[in-house]
Protein backbone atom coordinates (compact mmCIF):
# COMPACT_ATOMS: atom_id res chain seq x y z
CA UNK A 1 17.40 6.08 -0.14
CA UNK A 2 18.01 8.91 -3.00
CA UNK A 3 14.60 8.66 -3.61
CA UNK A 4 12.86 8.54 0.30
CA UNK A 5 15.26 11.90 0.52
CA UNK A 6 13.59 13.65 -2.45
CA UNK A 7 10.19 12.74 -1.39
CA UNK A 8 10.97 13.78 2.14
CA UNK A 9 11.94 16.96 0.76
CA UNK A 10 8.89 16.80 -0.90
CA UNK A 11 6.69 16.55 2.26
CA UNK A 12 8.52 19.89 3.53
CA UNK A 13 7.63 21.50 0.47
CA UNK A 14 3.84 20.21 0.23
CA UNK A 15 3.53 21.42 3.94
CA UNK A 16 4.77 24.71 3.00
CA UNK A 17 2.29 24.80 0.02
CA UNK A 18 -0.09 23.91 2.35
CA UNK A 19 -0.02 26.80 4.92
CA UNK A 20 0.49 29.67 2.07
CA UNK A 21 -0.59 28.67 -1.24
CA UNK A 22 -4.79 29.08 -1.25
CA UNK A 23 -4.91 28.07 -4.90
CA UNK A 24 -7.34 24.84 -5.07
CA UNK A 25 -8.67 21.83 -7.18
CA UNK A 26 -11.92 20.04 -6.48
CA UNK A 27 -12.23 22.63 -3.30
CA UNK A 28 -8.82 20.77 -1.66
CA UNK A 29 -5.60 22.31 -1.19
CA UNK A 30 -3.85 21.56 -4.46
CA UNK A 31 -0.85 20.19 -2.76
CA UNK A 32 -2.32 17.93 -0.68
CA UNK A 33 -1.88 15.18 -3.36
CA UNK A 34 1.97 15.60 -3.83
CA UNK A 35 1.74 15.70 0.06
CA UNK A 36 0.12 12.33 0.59
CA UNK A 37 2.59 10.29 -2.66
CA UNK A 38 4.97 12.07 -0.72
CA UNK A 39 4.63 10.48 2.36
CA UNK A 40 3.74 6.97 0.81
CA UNK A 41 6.93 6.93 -1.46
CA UNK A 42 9.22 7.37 1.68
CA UNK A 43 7.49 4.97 3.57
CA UNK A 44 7.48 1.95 0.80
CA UNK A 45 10.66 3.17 -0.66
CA UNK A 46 12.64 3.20 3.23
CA UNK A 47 10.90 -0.59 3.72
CA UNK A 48 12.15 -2.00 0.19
CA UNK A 49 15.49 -0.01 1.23
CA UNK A 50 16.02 -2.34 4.61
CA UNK A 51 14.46 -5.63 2.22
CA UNK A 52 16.51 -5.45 -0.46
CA UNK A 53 20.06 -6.09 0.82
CA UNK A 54 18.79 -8.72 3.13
CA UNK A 55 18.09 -10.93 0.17
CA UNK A 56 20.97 -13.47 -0.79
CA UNK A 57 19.72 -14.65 -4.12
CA UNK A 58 20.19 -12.59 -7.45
CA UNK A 59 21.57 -9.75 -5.56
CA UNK A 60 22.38 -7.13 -8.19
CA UNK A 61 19.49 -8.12 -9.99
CA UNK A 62 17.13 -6.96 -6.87
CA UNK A 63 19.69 -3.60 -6.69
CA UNK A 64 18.35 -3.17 -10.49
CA UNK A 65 15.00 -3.44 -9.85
CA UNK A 66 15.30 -1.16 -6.58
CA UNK A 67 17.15 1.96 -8.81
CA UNK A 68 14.34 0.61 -11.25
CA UNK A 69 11.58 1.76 -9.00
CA UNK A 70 13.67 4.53 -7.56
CA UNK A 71 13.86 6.27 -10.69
CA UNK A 72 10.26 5.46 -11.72
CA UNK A 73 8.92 6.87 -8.26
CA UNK A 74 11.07 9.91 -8.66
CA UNK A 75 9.87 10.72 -12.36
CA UNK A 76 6.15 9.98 -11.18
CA UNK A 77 5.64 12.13 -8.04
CA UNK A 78 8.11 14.65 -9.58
CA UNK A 79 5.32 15.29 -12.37
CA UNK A 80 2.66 15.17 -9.78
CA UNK A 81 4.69 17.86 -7.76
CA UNK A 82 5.40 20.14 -10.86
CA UNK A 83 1.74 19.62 -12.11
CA UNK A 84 0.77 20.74 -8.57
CA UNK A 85 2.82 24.08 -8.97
CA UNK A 86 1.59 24.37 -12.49
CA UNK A 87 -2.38 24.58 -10.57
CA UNK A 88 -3.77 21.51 -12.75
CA UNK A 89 -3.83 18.29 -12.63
CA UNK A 90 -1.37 15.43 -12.72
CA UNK A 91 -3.90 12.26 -13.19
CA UNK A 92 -6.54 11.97 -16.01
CA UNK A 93 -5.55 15.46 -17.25
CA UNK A 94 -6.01 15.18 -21.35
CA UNK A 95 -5.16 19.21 -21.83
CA UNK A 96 -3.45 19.96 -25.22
CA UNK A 97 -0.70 22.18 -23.91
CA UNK A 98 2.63 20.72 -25.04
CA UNK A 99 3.98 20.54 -21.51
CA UNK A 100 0.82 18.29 -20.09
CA UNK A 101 1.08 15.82 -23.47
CA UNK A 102 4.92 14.82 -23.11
CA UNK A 103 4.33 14.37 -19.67
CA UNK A 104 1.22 12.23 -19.39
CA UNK A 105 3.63 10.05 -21.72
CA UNK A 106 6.50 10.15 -19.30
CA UNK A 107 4.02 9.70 -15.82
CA UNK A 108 2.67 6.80 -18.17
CA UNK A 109 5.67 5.22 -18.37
CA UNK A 110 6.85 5.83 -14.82
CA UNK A 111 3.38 4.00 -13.99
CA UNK A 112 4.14 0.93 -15.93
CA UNK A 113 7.83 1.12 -14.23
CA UNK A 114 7.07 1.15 -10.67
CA UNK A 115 4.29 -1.64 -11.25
CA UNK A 116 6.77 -4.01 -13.20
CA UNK A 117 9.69 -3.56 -10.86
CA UNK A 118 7.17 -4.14 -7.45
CA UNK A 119 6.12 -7.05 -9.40
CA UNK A 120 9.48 -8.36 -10.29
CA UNK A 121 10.66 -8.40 -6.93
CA UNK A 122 7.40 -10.55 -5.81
CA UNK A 123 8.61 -12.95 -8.07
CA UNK A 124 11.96 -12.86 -6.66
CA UNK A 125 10.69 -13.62 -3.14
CA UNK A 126 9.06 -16.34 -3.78
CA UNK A 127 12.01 -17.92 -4.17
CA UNK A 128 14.04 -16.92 -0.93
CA UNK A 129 13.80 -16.56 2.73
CA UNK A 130 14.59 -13.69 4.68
CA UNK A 131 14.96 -14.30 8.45
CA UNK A 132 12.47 -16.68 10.29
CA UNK A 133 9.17 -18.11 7.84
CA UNK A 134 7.11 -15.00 9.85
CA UNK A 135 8.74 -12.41 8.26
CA UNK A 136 9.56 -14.07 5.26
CA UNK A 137 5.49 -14.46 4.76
CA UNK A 138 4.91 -10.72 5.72
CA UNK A 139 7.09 -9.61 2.44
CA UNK A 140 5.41 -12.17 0.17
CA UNK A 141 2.21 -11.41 0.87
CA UNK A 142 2.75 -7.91 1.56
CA UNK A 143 4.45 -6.94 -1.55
CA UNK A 144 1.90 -9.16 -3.40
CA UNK A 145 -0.77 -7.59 -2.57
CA UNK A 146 0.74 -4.14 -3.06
CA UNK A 147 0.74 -5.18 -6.94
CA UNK A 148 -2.53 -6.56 -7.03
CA UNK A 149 -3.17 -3.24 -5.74
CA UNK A 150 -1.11 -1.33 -8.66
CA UNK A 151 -3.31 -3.67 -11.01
CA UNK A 152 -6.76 -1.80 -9.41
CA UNK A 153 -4.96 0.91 -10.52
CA UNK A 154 -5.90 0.10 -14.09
CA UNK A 155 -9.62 0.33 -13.39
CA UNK A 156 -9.36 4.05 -12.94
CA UNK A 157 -8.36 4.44 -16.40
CA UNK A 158 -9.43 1.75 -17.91
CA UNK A 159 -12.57 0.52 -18.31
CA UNK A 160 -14.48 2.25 -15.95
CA UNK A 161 -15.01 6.60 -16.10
CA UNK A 162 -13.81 6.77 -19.55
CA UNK A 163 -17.03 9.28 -20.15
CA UNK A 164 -14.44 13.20 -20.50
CA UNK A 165 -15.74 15.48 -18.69
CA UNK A 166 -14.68 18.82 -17.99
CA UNK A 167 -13.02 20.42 -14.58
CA UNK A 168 -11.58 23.25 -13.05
CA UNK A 169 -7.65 24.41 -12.71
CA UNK A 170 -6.68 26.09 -9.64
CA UNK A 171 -7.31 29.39 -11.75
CA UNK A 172 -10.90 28.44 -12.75
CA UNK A 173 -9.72 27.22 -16.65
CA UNK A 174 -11.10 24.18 -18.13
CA UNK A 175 -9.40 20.87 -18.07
CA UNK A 176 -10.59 18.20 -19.89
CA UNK A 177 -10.27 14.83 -17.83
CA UNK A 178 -10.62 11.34 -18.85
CA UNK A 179 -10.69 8.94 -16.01
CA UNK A 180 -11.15 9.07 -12.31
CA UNK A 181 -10.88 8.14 -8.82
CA UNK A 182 -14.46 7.24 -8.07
CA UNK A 183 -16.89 4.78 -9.25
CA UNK A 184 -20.99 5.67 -10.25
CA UNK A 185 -19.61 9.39 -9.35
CA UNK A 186 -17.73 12.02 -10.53
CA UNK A 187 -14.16 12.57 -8.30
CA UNK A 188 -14.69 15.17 -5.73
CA UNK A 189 -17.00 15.53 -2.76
CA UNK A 190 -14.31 13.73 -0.62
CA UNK A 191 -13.18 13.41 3.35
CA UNK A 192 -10.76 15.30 4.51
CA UNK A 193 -6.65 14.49 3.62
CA UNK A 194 -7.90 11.52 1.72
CA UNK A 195 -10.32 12.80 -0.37
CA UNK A 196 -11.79 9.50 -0.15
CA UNK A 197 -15.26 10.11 -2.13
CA UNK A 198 -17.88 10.01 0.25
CA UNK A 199 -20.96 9.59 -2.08
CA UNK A 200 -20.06 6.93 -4.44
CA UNK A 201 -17.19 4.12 -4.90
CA UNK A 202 -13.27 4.82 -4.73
CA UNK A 203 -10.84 2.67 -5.66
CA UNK A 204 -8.19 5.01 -4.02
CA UNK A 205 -9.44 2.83 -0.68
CA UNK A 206 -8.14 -0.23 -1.59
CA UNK A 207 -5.21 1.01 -4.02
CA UNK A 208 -4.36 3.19 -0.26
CA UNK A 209 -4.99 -0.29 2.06
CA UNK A 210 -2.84 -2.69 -0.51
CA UNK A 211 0.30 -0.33 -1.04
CA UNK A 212 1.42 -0.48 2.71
CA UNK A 213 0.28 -3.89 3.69
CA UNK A 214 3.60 -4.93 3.85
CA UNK A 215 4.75 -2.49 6.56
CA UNK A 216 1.27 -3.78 8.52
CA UNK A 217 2.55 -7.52 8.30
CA UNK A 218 5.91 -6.75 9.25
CA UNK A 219 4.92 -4.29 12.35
CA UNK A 220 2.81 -7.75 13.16
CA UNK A 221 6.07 -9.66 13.06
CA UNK A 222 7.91 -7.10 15.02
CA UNK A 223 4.88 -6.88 17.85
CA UNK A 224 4.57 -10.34 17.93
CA UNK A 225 8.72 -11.57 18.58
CA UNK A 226 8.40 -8.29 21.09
CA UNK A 227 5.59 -10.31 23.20
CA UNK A 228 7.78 -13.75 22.59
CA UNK A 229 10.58 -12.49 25.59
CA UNK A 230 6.88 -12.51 27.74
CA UNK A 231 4.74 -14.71 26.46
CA UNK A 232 6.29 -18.52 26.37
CA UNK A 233 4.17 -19.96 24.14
CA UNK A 234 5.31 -17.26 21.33
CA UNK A 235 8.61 -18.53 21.43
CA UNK A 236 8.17 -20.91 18.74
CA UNK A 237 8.73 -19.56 15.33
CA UNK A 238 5.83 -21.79 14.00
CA UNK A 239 3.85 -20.19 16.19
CA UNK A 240 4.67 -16.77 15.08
CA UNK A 241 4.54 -17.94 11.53
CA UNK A 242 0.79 -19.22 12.06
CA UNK A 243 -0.37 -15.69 13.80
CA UNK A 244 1.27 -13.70 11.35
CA UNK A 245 -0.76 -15.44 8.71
CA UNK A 246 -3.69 -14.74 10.20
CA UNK A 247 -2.77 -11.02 10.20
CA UNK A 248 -2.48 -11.64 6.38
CA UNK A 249 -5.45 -13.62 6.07
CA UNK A 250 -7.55 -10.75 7.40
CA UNK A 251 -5.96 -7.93 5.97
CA UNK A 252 -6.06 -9.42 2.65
CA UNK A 253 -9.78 -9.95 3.12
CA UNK A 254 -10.12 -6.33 4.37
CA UNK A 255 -8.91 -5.38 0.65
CA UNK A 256 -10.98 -7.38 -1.23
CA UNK A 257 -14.20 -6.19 0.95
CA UNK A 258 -13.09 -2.54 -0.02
CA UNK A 259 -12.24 -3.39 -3.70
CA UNK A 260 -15.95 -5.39 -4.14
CA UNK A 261 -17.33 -2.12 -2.29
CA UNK A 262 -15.89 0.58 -4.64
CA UNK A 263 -16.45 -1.57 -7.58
CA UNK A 264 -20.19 -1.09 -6.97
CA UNK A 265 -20.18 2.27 -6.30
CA UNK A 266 -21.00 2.24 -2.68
CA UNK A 267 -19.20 4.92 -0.26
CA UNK A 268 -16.60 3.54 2.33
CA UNK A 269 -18.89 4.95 4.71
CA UNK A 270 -22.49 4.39 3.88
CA UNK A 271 -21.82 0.14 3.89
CA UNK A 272 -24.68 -1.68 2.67
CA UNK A 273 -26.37 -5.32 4.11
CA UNK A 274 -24.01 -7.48 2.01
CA UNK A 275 -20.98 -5.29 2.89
CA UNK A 276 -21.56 -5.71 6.76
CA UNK A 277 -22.18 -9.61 5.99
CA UNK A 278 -18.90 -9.61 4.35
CA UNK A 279 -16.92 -7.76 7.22
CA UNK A 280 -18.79 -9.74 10.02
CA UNK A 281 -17.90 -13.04 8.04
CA UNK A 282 -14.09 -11.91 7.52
CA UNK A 283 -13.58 -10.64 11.58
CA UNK A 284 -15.25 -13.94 12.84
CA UNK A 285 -12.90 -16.30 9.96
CA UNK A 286 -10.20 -14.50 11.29
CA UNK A 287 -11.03 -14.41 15.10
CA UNK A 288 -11.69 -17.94 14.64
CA UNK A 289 -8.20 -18.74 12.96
CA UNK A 290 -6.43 -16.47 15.51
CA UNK A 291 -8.25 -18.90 18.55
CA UNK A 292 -7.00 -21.55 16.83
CA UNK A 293 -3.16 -20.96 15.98
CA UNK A 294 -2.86 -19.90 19.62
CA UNK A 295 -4.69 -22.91 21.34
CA UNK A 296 -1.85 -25.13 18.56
CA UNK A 297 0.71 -23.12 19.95
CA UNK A 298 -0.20 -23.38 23.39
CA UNK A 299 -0.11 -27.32 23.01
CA UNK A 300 2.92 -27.50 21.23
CA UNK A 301 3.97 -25.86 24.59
CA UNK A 302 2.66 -28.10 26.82
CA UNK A 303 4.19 -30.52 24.96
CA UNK A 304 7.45 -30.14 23.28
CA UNK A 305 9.02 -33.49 23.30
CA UNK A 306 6.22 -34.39 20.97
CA UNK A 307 7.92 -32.48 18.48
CA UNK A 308 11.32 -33.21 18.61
CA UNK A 309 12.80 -30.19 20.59
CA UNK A 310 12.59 -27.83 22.96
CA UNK A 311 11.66 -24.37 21.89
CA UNK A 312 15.40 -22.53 21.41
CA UNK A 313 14.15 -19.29 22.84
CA UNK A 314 17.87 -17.43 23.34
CA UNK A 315 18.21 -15.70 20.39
CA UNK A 316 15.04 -13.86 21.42
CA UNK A 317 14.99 -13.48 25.29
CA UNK A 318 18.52 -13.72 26.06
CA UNK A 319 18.24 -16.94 28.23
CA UNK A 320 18.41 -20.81 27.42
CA UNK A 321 15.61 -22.27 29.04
């Protein structure tokens, strides 16, 4: 919570940037960046925050790896910030100056950091439950795939856009970059906010769709006990369980289509035959899976005695049935 107040903080100050600093890189506000990790840091950091405690297993273990990733965030999206004030860049930024060379080495490290600790702490709940099997499913899969986002990570600066080329500080020097954003083009040329390239591939899509998946599964969990005080055949926690993996199913498919799609260079919005295939295939698959679970829960319904009990519905509606 140290940390979701310093990036708050952060968002206040990027705002302010925003409105009266006109300095720019890649013609975007130069403190739009700080602005968006910002935001993300206080949203994942506030979710692991409420997670965390709830767990029962290896308890100050987990409170390691959560100062862990607190202090990694911190040290990452500080540099960011600072680089930001500085008018140059934070990522892919191979400048000489003796300030930008210690601290690629520290935002390095703060990298490796926040993926290890994410990942340890996947690990960790595979091995426990937290509340009812829907939400336990949301945090497994959604702090799964928010590594195997961190991992795409390593594509921007690994093995593809390791050509240097040369850019432009918010003062019009040259910066020597290694590295980017987009794939088949050179970073810039973006949408608005996001930046999102709108020419070529960007891995920043699915990096972006990964990192929060686990507040979209757990918003599904939340939505879905909401309906169970309405709907009847909600009430079961199988039931819930079963839709909430679908949400998973087709989110997780939704980041793979992206991935595949920035991978070959296409644009998130300029989609190509197979990409539309791919989508049309993953909504039906899911549609079809979502028909499904509720036409099993429905009969389970109809027929509770079948499997051994009633559906307990008090602990979400407030009356025994």
């Amino acid at each position: 919570m140290i940390m979701v107040a310093a990036m708050s903080a952060l968002i206040v100050i990027a705002l302010f940037g925003l409105l009266t600093d006109g300095r720019e890189l890649m013609q975007q506000s130069l403190w739009v960046k700080p602005l968006k990790f910002g935001v993300s840091f206080v949203i994942h950091g506030a979710t692991l925050a409420w997670l965390l405690p709830k767990l029962r297993k290896a308890r100050r273990t987990m409170w390691n790896l959560g100062t862990a990733l607190a202090v990694a965030g911190m040290i990452d999206v500080g540099f960011i910030a600072v680089q930001a004030a500085r008018g140059t860049y934070s990522h892919f930024n191979t400048g000489a100056d003796t300030f930008n060379t210690i601290g690629q080495v520290v935002f390095s490290t703060g990298v490796v950091g926040l993926f290890a600790a994410n990942l340890l702490i996947a690990i960790m709940l595979l091995f426990q439950r937290i509340g009812e099997p829907a939400l336990t499913w949301a945090l497994r899969a959604g702090i799964g795939l928010a590594v195997m986002g961190m991992g795409l990570a390593s594509f921007m600066v690994g093995t593809l856009n390791r050509t240097p080329r040369m850019a432009e500080d918010a003062y019009g020097n040259p910066v020597p970059l290694v590295g980017g954003h987009g794939v088949g083009v050179p970073d810039g040329d973006g949408m608005p906010i996001t930046n999102w390239s709108t020419v070529g591939g960007d891995l920043r899509v699915p990096h972006f769709i990964s990192l929060h998946s686990m507040q979209v599964f757990v918003l599904a969990v939340l939505v879905l006990t909401a309906l169970a005080a309405r709907v009847s055949w909600l009430r079961g926690e199988r039931a819930r369980a079963q839709l909430t993996g679908v949400v998973i199913v087709g989110y997780a498919a939704l980041f793979a289509i992206t991935a595949w799609q920035a991978l070959r260079g296409q644009s998130l919005i300029h989609l190509d035959t197979a990409t539309w295939i791919a989508l049309g295939v993953s909504v039906a698959v899911t549609a079809l899976l979502a028909v499904l679970a509720i036409l099993a829960a429905r009969r389970r319904e109809m027929s509770p005695a079948r499997h051994g009990r009633t559906p307990n519905v008090q602990h979400l509606s407030g009356n025994p049935r």
